[in-house]
PDB file of N, CA and C in Angstrom:
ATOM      1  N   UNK A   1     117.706  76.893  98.869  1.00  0.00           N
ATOM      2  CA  UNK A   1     119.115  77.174  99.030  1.00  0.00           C
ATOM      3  C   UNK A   1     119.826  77.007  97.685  1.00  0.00           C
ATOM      4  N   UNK A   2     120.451  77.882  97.681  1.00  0.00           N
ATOM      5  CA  UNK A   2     121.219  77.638  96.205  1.00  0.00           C
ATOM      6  C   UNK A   2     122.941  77.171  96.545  1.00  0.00           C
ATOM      7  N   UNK A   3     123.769  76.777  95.894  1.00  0.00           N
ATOM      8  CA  UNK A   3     125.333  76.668  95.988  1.00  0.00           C
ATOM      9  C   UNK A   3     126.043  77.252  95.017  1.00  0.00           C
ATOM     10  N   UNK A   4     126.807  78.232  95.906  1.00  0.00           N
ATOM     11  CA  UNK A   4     127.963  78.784  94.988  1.00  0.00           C
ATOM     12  C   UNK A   4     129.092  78.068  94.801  1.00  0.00           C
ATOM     13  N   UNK A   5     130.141  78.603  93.618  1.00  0.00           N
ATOM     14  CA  UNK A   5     130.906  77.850  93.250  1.00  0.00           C
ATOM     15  C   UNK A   5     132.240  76.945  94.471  1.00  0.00           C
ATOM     16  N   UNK A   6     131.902  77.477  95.704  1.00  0.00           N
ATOM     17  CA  UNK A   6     133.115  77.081  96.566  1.00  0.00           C
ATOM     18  C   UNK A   6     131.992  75.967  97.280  1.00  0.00           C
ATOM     19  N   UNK A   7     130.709  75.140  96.506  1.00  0.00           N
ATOM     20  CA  UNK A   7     130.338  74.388  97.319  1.00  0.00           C
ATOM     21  C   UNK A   7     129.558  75.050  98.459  1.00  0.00           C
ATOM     22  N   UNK A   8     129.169  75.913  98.834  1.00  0.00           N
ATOM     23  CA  UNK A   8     128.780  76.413 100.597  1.00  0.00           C
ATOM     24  C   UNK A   8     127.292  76.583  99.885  1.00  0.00           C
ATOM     25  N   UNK A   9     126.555  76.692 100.843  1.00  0.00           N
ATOM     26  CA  UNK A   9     125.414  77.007 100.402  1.00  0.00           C
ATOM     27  C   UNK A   9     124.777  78.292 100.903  1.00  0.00           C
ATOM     28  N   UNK A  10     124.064  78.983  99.889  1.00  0.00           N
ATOM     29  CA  UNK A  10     123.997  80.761 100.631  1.00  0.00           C
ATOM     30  C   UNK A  10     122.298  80.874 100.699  1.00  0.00           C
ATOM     31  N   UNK A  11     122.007  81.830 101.224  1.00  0.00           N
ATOM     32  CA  UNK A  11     120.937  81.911 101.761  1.00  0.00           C
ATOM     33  C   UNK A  11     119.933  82.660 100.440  1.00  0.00           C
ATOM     34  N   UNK A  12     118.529  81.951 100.498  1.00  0.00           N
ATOM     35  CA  UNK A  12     118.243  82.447  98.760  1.00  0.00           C
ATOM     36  C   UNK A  12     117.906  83.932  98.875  1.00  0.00           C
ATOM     37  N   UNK A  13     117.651  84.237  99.913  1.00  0.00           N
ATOM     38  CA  UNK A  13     117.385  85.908 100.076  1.00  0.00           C
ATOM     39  C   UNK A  13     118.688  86.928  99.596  1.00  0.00           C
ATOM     40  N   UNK A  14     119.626  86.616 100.711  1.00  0.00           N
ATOM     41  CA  UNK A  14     120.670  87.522 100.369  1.00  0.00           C
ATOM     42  C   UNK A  14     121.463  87.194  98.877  1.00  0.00           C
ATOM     43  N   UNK A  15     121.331  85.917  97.645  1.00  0.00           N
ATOM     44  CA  UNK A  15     121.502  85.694  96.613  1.00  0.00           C
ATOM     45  C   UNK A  15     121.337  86.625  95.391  1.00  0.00           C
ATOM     46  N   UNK A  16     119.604  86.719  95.987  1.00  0.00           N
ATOM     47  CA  UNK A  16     118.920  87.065  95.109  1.00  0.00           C
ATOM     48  C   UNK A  16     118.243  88.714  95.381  1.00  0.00           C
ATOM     49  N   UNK A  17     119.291  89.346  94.671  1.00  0.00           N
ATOM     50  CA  UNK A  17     118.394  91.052  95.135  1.00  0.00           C
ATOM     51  C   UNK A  17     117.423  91.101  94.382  1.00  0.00           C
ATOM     52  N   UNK A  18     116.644  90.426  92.964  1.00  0.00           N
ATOM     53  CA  UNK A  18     115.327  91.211  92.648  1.00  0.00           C
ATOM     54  C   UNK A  18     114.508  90.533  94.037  1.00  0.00           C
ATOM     55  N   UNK A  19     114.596  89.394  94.473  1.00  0.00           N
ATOM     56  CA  UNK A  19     113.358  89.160  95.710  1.00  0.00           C
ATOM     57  C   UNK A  19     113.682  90.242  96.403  1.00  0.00           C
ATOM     58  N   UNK A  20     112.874  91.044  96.325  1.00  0.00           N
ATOM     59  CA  UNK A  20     112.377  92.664  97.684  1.00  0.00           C
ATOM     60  C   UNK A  20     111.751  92.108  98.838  1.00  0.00           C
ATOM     61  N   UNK A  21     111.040  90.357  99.539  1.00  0.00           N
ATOM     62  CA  UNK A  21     110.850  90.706 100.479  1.00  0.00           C
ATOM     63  C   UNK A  21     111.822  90.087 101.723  1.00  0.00           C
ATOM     64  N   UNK A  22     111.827  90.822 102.550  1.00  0.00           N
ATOM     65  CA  UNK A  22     112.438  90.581 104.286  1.00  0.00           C
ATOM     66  C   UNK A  22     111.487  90.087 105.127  1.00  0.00           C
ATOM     67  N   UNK A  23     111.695  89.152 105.272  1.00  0.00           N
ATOM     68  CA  UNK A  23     110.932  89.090 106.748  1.00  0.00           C
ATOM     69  C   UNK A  23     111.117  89.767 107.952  1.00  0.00           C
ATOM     70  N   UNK A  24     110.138  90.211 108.669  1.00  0.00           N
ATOM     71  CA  UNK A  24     110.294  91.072 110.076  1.00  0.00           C
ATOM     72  C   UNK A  24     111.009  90.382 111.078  1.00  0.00           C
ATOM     73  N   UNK A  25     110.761  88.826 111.197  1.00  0.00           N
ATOM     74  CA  UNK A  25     111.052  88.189 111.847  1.00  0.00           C
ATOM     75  C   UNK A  25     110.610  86.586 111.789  1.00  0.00           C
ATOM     76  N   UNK A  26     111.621  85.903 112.522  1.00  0.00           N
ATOM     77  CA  UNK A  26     111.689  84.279 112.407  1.00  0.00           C
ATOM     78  C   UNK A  26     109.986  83.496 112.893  1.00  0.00           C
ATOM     79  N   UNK A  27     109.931  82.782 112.380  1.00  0.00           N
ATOM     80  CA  UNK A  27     108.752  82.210 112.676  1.00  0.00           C
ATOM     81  C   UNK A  27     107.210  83.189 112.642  1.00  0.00           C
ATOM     82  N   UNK A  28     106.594  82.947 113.144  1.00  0.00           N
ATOM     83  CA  UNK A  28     104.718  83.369 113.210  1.00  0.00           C
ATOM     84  C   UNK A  28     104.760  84.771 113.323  1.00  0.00           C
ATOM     85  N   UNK A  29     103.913  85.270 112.074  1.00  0.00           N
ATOM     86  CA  UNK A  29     103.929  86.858 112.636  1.00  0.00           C
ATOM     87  C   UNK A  29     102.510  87.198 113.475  1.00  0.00           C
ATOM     88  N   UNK A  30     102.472  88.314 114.150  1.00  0.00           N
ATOM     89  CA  UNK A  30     101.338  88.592 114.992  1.00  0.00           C
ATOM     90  C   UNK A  30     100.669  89.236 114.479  1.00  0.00           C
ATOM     91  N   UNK A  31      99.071  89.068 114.966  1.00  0.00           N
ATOM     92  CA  UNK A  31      98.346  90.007 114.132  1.00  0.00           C
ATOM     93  C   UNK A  31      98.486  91.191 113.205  1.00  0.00           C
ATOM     94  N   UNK A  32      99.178  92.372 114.082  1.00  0.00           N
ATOM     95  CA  UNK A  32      99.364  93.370 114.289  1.00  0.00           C
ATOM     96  C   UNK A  32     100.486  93.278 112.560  1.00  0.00           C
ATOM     97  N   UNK A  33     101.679  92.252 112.736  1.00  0.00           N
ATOM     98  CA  UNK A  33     102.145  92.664 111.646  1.00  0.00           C
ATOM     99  C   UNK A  33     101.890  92.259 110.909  1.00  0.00           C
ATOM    100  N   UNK A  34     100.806  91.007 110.477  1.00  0.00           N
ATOM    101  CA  UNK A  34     100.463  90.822 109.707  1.00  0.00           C
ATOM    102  C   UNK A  34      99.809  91.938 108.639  1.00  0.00           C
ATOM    103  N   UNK A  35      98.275  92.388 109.392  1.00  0.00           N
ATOM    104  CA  UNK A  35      97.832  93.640 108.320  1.00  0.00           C
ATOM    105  C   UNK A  35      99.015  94.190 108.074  1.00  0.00           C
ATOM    106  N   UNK A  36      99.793  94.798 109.172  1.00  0.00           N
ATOM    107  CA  UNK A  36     101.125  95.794 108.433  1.00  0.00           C
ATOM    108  C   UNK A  36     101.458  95.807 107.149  1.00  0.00           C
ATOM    109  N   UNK A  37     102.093  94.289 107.190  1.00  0.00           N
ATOM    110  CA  UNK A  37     102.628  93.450 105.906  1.00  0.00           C
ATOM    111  C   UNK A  37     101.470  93.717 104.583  1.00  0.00           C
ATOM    112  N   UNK A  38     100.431  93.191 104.993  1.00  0.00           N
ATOM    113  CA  UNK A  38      99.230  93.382 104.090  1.00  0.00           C
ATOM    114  C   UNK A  38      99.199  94.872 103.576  1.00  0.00           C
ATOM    115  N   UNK A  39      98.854  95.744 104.432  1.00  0.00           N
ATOM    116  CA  UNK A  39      98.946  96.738 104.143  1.00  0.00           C
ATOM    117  C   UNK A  39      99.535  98.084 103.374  1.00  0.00           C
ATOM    118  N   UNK A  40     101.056  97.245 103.737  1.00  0.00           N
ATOM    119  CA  UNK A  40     102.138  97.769 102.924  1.00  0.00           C
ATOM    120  C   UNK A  40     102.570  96.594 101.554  1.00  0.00           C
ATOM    121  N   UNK A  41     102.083  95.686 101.445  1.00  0.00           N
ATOM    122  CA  UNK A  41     102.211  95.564 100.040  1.00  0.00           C
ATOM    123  C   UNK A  41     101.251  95.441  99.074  1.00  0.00           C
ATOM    124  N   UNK A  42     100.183  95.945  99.949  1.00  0.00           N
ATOM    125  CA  UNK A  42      98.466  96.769  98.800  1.00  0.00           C
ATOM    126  C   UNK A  42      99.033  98.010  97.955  1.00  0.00           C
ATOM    127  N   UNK A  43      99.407  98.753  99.232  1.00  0.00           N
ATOM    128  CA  UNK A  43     100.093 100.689  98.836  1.00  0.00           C
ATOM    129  C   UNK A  43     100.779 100.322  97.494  1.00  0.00           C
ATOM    130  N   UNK A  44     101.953  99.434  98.096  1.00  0.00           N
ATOM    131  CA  UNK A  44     103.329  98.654  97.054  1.00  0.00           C
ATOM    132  C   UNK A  44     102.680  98.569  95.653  1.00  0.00           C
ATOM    133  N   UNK A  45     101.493  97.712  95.563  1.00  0.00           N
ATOM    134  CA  UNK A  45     101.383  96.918  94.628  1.00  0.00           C
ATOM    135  C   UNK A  45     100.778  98.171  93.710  1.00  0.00           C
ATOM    136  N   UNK A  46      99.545  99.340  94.875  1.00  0.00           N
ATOM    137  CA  UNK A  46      98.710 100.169  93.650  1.00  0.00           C
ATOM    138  C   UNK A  46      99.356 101.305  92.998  1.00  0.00           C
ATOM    139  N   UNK A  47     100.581 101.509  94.087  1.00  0.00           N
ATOM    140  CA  UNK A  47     101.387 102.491  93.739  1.00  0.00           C
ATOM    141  C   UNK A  47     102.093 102.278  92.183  1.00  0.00           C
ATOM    142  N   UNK A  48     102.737 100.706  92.279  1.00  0.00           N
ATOM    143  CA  UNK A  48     103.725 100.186  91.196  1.00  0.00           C
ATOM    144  C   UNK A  48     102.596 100.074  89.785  1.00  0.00           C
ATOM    145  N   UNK A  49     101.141  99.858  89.639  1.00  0.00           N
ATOM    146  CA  UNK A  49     100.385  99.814  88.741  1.00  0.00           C
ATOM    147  C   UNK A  49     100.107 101.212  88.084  1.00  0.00           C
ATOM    148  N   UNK A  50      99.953 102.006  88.920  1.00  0.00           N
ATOM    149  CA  UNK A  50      99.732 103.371  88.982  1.00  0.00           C
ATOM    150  C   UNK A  50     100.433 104.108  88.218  1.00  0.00           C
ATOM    151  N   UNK A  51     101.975 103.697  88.187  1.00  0.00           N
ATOM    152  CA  UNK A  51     103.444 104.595  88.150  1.00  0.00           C
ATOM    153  C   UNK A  51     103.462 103.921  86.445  1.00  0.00           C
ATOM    154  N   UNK A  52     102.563 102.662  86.045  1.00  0.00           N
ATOM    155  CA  UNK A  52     102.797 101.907  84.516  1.00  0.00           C
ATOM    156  C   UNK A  52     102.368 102.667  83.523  1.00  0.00           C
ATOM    157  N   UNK A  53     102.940 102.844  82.534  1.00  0.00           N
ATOM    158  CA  UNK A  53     102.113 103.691  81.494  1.00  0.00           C
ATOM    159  C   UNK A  53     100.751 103.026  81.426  1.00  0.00           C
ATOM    160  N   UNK A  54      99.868 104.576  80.845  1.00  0.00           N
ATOM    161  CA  UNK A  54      98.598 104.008  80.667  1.00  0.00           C
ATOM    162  C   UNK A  54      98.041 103.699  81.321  1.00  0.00           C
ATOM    163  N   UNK A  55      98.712 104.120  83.297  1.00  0.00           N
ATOM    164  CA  UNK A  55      98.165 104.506  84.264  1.00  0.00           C
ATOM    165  C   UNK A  55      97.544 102.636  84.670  1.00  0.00           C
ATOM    166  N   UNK A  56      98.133 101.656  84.069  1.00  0.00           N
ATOM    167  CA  UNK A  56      98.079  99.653  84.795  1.00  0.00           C
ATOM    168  C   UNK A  56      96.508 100.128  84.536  1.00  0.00           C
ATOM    169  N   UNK A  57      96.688  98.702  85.357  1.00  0.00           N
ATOM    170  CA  UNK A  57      95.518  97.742  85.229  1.00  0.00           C
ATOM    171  C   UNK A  57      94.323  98.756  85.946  1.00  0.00           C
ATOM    172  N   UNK A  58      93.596  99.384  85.849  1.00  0.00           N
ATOM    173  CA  UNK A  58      92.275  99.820  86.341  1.00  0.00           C
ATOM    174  C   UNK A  58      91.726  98.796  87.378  1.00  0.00           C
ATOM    175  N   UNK A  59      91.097  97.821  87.200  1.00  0.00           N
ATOM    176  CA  UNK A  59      90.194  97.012  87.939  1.00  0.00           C
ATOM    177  C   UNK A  59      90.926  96.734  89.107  1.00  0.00           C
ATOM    178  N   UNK A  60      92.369  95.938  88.930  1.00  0.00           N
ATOM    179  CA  UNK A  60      93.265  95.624  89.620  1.00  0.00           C
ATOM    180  C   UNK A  60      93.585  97.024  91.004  1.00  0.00           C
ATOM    181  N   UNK A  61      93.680  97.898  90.306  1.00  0.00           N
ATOM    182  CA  UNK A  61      93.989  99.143  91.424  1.00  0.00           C
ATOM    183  C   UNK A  61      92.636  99.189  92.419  1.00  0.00           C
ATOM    184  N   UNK A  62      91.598  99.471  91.613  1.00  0.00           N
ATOM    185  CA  UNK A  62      90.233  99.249  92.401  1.00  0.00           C
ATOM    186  C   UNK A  62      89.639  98.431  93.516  1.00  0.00           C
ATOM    187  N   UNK A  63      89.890  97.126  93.035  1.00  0.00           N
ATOM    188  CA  UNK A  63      90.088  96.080  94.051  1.00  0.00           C
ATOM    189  C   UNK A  63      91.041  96.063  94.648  1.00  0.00           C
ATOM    190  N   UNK A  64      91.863  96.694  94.742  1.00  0.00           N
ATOM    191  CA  UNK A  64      93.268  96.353  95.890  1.00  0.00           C
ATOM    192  C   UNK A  64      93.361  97.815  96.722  1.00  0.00           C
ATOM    193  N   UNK A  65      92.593  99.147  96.083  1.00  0.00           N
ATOM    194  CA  UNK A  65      92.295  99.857  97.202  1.00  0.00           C
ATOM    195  C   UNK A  65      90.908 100.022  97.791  1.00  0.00           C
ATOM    196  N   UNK A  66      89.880  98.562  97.385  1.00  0.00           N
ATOM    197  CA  UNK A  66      88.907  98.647  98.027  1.00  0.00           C
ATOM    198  C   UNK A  66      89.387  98.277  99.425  1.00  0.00           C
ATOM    199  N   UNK A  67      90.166  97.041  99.289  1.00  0.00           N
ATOM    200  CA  UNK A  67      90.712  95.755 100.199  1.00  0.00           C
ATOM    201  C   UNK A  67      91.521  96.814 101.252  1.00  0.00           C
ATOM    202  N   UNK A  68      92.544  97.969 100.679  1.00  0.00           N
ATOM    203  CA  UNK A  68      92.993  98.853 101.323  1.00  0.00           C
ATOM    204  C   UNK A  68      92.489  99.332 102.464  1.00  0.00           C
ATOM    205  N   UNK A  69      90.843 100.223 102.056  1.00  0.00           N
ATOM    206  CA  UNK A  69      90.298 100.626 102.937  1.00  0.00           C
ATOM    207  C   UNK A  69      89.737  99.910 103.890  1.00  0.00           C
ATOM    208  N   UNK A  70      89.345  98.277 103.822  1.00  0.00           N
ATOM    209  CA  UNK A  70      88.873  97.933 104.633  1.00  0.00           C
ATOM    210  C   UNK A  70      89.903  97.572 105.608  1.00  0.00           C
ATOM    211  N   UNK A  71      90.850  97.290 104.646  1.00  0.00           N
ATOM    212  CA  UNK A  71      92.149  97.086 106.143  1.00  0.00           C
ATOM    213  C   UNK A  71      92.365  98.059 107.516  1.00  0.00           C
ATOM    214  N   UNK A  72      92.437  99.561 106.638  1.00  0.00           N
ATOM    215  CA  UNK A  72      92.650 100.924 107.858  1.00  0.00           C
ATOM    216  C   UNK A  72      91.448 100.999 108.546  1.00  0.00           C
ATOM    217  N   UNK A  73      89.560 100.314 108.109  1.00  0.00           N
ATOM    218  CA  UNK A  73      89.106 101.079 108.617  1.00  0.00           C
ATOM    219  C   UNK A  73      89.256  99.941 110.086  1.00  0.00           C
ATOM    220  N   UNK A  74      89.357  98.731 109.406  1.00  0.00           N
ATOM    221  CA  UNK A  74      89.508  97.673 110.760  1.00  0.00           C
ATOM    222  C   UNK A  74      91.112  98.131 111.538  1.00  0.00           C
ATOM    223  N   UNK A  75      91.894  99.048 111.493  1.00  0.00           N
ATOM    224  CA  UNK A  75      92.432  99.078 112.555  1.00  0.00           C
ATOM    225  C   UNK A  75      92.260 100.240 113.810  1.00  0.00           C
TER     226      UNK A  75
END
């Protein structure tokens, strides 16, 4: 929690726009959204390496769309 200047204390999510993530929801996520979550921030991550000059990290993309595929083929 952080405090703004009137003393109150604000919530560190809505503070802070570079943090990009939301939670789906309060407490335990379920299987189901878990991979989701997983899933969509593999895409996130190989996409954002991808888009770096010099085309990022190689190995890094590799391993994170090996991990990819095994996610879709287990659903």
């Amino acid at each position: 929690m952080k405090i703004n200047k009137n003393n109150q204390q604000m919530e560190f999510y809505k503070s802070n726009p570079r943090n990009l993530h939301t939670p789906i929801k309060k407490g335990k996520l379920t299987k189901k959204q878990k991979n989701k979550e997983i899933i969509f921030n593999l895409e996130s991550t190989i996409n954002f390496e991808k888009s770096k000059i010099g085309g990022g990290n190689k190995e890094l993309i590799e391993k994170f769309q090996n991990k990819l595929n095994q996610k879709l083929k287990g659903q």
